[in-house]
C-alpha atoms as a PDB file:
ATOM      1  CA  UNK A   1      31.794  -4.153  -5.028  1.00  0.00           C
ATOM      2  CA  UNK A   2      28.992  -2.483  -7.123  1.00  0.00           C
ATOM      3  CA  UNK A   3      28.081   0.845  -5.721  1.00  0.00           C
ATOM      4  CA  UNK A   4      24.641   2.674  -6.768  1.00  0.00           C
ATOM      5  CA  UNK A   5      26.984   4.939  -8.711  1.00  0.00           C
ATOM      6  CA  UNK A   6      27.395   1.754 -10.856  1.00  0.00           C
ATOM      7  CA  UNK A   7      24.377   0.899 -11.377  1.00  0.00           C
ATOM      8  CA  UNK A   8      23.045   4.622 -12.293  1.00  0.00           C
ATOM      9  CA  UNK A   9      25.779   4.804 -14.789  1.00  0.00           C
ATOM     10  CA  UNK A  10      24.275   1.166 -16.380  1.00  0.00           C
ATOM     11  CA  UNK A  11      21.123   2.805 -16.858  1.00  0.00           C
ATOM     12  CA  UNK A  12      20.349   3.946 -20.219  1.00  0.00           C
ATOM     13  CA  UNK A  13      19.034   7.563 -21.035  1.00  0.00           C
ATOM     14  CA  UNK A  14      15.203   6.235 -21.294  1.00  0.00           C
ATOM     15  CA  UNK A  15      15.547   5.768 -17.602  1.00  0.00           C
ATOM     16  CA  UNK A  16      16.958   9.508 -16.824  1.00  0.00           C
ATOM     17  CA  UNK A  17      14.677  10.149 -14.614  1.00  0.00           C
ATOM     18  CA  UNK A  18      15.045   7.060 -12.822  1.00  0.00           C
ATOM     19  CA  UNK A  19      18.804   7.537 -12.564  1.00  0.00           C
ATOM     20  CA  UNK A  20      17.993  11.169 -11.212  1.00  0.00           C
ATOM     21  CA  UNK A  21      15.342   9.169  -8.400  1.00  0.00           C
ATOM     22  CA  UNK A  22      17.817   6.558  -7.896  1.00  0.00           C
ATOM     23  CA  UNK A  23      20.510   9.163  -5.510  1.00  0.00           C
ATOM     24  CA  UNK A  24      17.347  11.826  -4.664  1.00  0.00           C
ATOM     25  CA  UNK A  25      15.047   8.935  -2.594  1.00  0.00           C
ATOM     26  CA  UNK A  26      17.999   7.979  -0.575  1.00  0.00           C
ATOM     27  CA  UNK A  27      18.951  11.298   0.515  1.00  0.00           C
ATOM     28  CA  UNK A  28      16.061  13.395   0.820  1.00  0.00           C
ATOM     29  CA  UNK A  29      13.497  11.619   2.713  1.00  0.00           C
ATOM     30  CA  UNK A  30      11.974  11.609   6.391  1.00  0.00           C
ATOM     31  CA  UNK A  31      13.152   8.066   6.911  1.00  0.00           C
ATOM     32  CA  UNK A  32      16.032   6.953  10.060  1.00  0.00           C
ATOM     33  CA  UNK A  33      19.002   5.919   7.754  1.00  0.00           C
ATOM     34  CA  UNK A  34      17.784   2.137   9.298  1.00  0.00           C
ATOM     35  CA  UNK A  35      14.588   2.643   7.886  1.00  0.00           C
ATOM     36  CA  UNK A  36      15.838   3.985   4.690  1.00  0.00           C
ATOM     37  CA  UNK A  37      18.380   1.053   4.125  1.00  0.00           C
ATOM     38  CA  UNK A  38      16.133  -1.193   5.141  1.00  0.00           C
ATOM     39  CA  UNK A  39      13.540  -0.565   3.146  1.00  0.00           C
ATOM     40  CA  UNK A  40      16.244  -0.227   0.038  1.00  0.00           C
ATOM     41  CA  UNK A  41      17.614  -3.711   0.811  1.00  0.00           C
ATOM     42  CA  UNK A  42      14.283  -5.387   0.819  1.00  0.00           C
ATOM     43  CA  UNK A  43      12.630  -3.701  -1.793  1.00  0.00           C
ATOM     44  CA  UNK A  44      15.938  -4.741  -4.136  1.00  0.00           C
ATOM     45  CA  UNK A  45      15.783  -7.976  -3.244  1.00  0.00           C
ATOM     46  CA  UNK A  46      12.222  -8.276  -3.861  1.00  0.00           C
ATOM     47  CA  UNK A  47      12.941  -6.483  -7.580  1.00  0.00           C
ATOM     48  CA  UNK A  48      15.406  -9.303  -8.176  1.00  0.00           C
ATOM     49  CA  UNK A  49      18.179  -8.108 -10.024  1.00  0.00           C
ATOM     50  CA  UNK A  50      21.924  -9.082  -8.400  1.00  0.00           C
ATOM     51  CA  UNK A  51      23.660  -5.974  -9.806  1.00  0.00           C
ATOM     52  CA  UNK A  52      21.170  -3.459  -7.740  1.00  0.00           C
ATOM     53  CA  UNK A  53      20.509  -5.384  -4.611  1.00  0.00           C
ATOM     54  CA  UNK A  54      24.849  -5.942  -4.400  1.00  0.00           C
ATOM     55  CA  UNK A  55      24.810  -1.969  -4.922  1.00  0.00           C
ATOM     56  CA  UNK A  56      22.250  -1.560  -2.727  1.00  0.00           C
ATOM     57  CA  UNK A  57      23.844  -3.904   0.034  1.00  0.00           C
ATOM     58  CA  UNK A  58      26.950  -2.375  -0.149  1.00  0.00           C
ATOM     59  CA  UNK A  59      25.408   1.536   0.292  1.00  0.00           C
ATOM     60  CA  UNK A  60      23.620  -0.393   3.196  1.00  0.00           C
ATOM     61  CA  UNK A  61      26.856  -1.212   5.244  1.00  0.00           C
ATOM     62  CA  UNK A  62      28.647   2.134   4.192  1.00  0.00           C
ATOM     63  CA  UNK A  63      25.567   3.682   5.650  1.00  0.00           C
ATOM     64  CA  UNK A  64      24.819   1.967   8.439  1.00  0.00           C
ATOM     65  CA  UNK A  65      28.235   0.282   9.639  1.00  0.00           C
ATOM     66  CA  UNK A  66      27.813  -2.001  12.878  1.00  0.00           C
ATOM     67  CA  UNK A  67      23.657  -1.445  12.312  1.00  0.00           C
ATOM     68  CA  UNK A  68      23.755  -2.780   8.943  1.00  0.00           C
ATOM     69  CA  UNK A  69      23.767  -6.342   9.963  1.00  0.00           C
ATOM     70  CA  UNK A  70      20.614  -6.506  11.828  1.00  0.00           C
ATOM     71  CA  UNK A  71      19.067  -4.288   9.345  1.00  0.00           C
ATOM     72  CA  UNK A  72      19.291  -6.051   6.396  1.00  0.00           C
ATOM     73  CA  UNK A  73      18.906  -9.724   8.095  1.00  0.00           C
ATOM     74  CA  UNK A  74      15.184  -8.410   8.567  1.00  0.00           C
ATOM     75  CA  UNK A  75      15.140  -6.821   5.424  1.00  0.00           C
ATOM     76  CA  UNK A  76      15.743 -10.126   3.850  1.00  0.00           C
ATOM     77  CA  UNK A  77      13.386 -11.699   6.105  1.00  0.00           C
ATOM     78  CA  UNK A  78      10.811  -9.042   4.961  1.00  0.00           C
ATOM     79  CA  UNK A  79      11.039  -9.245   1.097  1.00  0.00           C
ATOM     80  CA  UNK A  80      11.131 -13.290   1.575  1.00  0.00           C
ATOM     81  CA  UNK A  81       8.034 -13.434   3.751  1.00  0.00           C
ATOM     82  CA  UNK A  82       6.094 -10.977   1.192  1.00  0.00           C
ATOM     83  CA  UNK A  83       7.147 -12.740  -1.341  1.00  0.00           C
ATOM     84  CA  UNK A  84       4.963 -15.404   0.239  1.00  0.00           C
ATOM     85  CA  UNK A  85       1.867 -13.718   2.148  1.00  0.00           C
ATOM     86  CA  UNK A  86       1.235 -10.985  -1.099  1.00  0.00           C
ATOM     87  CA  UNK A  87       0.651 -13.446  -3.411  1.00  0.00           C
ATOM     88  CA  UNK A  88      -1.659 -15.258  -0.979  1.00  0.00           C
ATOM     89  CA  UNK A  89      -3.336 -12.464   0.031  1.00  0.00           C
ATOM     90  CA  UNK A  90      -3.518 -11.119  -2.947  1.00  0.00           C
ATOM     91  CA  UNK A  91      -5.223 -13.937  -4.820  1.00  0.00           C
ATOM     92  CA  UNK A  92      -7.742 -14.439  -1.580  1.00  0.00           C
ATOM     93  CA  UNK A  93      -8.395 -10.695  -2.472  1.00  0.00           C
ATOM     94  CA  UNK A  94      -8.688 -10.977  -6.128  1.00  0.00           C
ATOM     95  CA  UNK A  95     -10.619 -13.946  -6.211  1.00  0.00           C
ATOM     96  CA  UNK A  96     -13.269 -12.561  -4.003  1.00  0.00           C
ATOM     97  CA  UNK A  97     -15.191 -15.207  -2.678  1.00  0.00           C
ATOM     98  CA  UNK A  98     -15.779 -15.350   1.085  1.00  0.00           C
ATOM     99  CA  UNK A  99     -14.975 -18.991   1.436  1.00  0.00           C
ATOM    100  CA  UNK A 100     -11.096 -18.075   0.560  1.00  0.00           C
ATOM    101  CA  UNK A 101     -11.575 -15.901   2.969  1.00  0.00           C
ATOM    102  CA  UNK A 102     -12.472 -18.433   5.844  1.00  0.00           C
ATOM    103  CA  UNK A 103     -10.131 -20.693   5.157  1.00  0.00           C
ATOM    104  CA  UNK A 104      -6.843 -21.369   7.405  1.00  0.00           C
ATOM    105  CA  UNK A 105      -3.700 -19.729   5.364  1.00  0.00           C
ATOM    106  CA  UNK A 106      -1.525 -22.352   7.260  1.00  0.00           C
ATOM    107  CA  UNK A 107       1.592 -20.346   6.166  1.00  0.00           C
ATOM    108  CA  UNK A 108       4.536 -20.331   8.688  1.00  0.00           C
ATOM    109  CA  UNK A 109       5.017 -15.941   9.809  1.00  0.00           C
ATOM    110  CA  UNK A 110       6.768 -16.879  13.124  1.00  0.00           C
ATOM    111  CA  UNK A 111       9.946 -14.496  11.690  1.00  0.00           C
ATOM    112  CA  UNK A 112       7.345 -11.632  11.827  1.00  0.00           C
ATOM    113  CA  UNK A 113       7.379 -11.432  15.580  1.00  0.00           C
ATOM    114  CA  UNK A 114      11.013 -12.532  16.196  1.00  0.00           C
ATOM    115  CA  UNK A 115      12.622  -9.253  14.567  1.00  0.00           C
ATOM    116  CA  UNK A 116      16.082  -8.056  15.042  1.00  0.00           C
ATOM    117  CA  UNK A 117      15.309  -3.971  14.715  1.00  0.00           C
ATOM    118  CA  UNK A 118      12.038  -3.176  16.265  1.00  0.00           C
ATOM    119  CA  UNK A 119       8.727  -4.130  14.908  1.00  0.00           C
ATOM    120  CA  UNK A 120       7.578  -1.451  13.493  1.00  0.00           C
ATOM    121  CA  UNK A 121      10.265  -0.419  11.180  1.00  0.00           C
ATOM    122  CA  UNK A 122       9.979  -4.244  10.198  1.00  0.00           C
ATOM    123  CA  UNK A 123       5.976  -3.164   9.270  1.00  0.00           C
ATOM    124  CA  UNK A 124       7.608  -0.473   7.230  1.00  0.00           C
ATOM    125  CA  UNK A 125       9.709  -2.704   4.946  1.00  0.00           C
ATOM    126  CA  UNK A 126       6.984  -5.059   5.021  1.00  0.00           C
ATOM    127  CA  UNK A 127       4.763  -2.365   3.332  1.00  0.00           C
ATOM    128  CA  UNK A 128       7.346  -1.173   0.690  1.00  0.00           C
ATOM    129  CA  UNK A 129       7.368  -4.405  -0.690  1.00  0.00           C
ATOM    130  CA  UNK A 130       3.881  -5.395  -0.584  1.00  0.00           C
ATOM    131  CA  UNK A 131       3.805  -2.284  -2.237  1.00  0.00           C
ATOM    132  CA  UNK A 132       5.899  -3.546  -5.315  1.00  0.00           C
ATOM    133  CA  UNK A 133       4.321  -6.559  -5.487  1.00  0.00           C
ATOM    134  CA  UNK A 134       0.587  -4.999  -5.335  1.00  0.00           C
ATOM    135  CA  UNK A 135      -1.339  -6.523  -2.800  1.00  0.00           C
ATOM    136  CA  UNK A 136      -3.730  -4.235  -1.347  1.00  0.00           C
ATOM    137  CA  UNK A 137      -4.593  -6.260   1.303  1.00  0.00           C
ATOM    138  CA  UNK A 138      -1.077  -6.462   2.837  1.00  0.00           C
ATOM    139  CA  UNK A 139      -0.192  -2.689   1.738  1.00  0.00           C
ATOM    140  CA  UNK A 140      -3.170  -1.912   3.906  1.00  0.00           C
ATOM    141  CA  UNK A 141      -2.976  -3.783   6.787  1.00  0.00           C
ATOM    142  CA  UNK A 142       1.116  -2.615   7.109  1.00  0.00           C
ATOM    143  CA  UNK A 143       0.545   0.733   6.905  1.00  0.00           C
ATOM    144  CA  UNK A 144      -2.326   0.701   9.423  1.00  0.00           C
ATOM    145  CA  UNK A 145       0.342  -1.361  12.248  1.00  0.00           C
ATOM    146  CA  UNK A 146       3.173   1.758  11.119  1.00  0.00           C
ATOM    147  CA  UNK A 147       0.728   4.695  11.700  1.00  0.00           C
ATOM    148  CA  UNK A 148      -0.605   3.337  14.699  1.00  0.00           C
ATOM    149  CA  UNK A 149       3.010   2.845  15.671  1.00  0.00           C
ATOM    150  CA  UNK A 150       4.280   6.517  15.081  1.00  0.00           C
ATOM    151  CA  UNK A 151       5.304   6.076  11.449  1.00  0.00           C
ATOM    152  CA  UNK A 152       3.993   9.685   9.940  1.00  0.00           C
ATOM    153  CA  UNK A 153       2.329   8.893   6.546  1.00  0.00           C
ATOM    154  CA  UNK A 154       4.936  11.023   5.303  1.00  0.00           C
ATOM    155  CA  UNK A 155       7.150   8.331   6.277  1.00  0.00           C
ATOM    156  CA  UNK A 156       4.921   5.687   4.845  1.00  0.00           C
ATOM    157  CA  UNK A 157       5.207   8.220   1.489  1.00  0.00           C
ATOM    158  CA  UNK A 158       9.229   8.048   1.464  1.00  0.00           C
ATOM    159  CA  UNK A 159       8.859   4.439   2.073  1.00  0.00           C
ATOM    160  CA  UNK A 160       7.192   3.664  -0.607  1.00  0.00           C
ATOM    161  CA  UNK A 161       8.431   6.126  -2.697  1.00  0.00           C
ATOM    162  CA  UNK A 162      12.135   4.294  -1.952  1.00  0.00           C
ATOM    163  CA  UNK A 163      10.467   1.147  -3.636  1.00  0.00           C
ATOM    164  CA  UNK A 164       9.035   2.400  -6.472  1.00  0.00           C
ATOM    165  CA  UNK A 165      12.716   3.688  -7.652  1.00  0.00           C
ATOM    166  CA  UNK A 166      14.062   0.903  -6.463  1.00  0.00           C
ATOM    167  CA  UNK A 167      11.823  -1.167  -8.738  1.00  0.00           C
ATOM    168  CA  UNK A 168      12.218   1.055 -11.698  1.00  0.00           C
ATOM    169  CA  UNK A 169      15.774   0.971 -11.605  1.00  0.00           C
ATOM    170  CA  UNK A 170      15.604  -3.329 -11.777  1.00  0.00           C
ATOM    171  CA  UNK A 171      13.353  -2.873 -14.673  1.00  0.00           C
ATOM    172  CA  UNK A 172      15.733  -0.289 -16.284  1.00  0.00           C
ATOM    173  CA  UNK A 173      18.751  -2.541 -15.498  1.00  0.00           C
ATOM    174  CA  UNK A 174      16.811  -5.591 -17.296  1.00  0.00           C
ATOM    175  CA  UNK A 175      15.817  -3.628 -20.243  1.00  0.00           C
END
């Protein structure tokens, strides 16, 4: 099984600093190691390259052990439903006419009240990737339901700080 130690030593010296990242954003954060991991997992899946998110999956159930289940079945759940509402939102955003705006999304969200963790850590991974794939909408609306929850925006930070590594190590991998 590919281990992050794998995939640091695949990265080429142009990403050196992403290598560095790569162990430093999983270790020193203010993130629950279920938080952490499960904003990892998501945010690797929603970067889309197999050798980081197996790497990242397997860190997950070292990490976590008997928690890792639960934690990554809604981090899949999160990058998969993101996938969908940030390039809906984002386009109603973009586009910005009020008549998009109006209209019924008619998208299917019932996974985003029937989570396996608790809800707000669920917001959290739902931010880190709506963070990677840039809607603003989304990335705003998430991190208002965390704060409000007791997420500290440090936390929010780490989060997001998590998926931007994450997402520079994909594009390192790929390049």
């Amino acid at each position: 099984m590919a281990s992050l130690e794998v995939v640091r030593g695949e990265l080429a010296e142009a990403h050196k600093d992403t290598r560095l990242n790569l162990q430093s954003v999983l270790e020193n954060n203010s993130l629950t190691p279920a938080q952490r991991w499960g904003v990892a997992v998501a945010c690797a899946y929603a970067s889309r390259n197999e050798l980081l998110k197996k790497a990242i999956l397997h860190e997950a159930h070292q990490a976590l052990g008997e928690q890792a289940e639960p934690v990554i079945e809604d981090s899949r759940a999160a990058a998969s439903l993101m996938g969908m509402n940030n390039i809906y939102y984002r386009f109603r955003h973009m586009v910005g006419k009020e008549s998009y705006a109006t209209k019924r999304p008619g998208l299917r969200m019932n996974r985003l009240g029937q989570v396996l963790t608790n809800k707000v850590d669920f917001e959290l991974v739902c931010l880190a990737v709506s963070a990677i794939n840039g809607c603003e909408m989304c990335v705003q609306s998430h991190e208002k339901v965390v704060v409000e929850g007791g997420i500290s925006e440090d936390q929010v930070n780490d989060a997001v700080r998590i998926a931007s590594v994450i997402h520079a190590a994909a594009v390192g991998l790929e390049s």
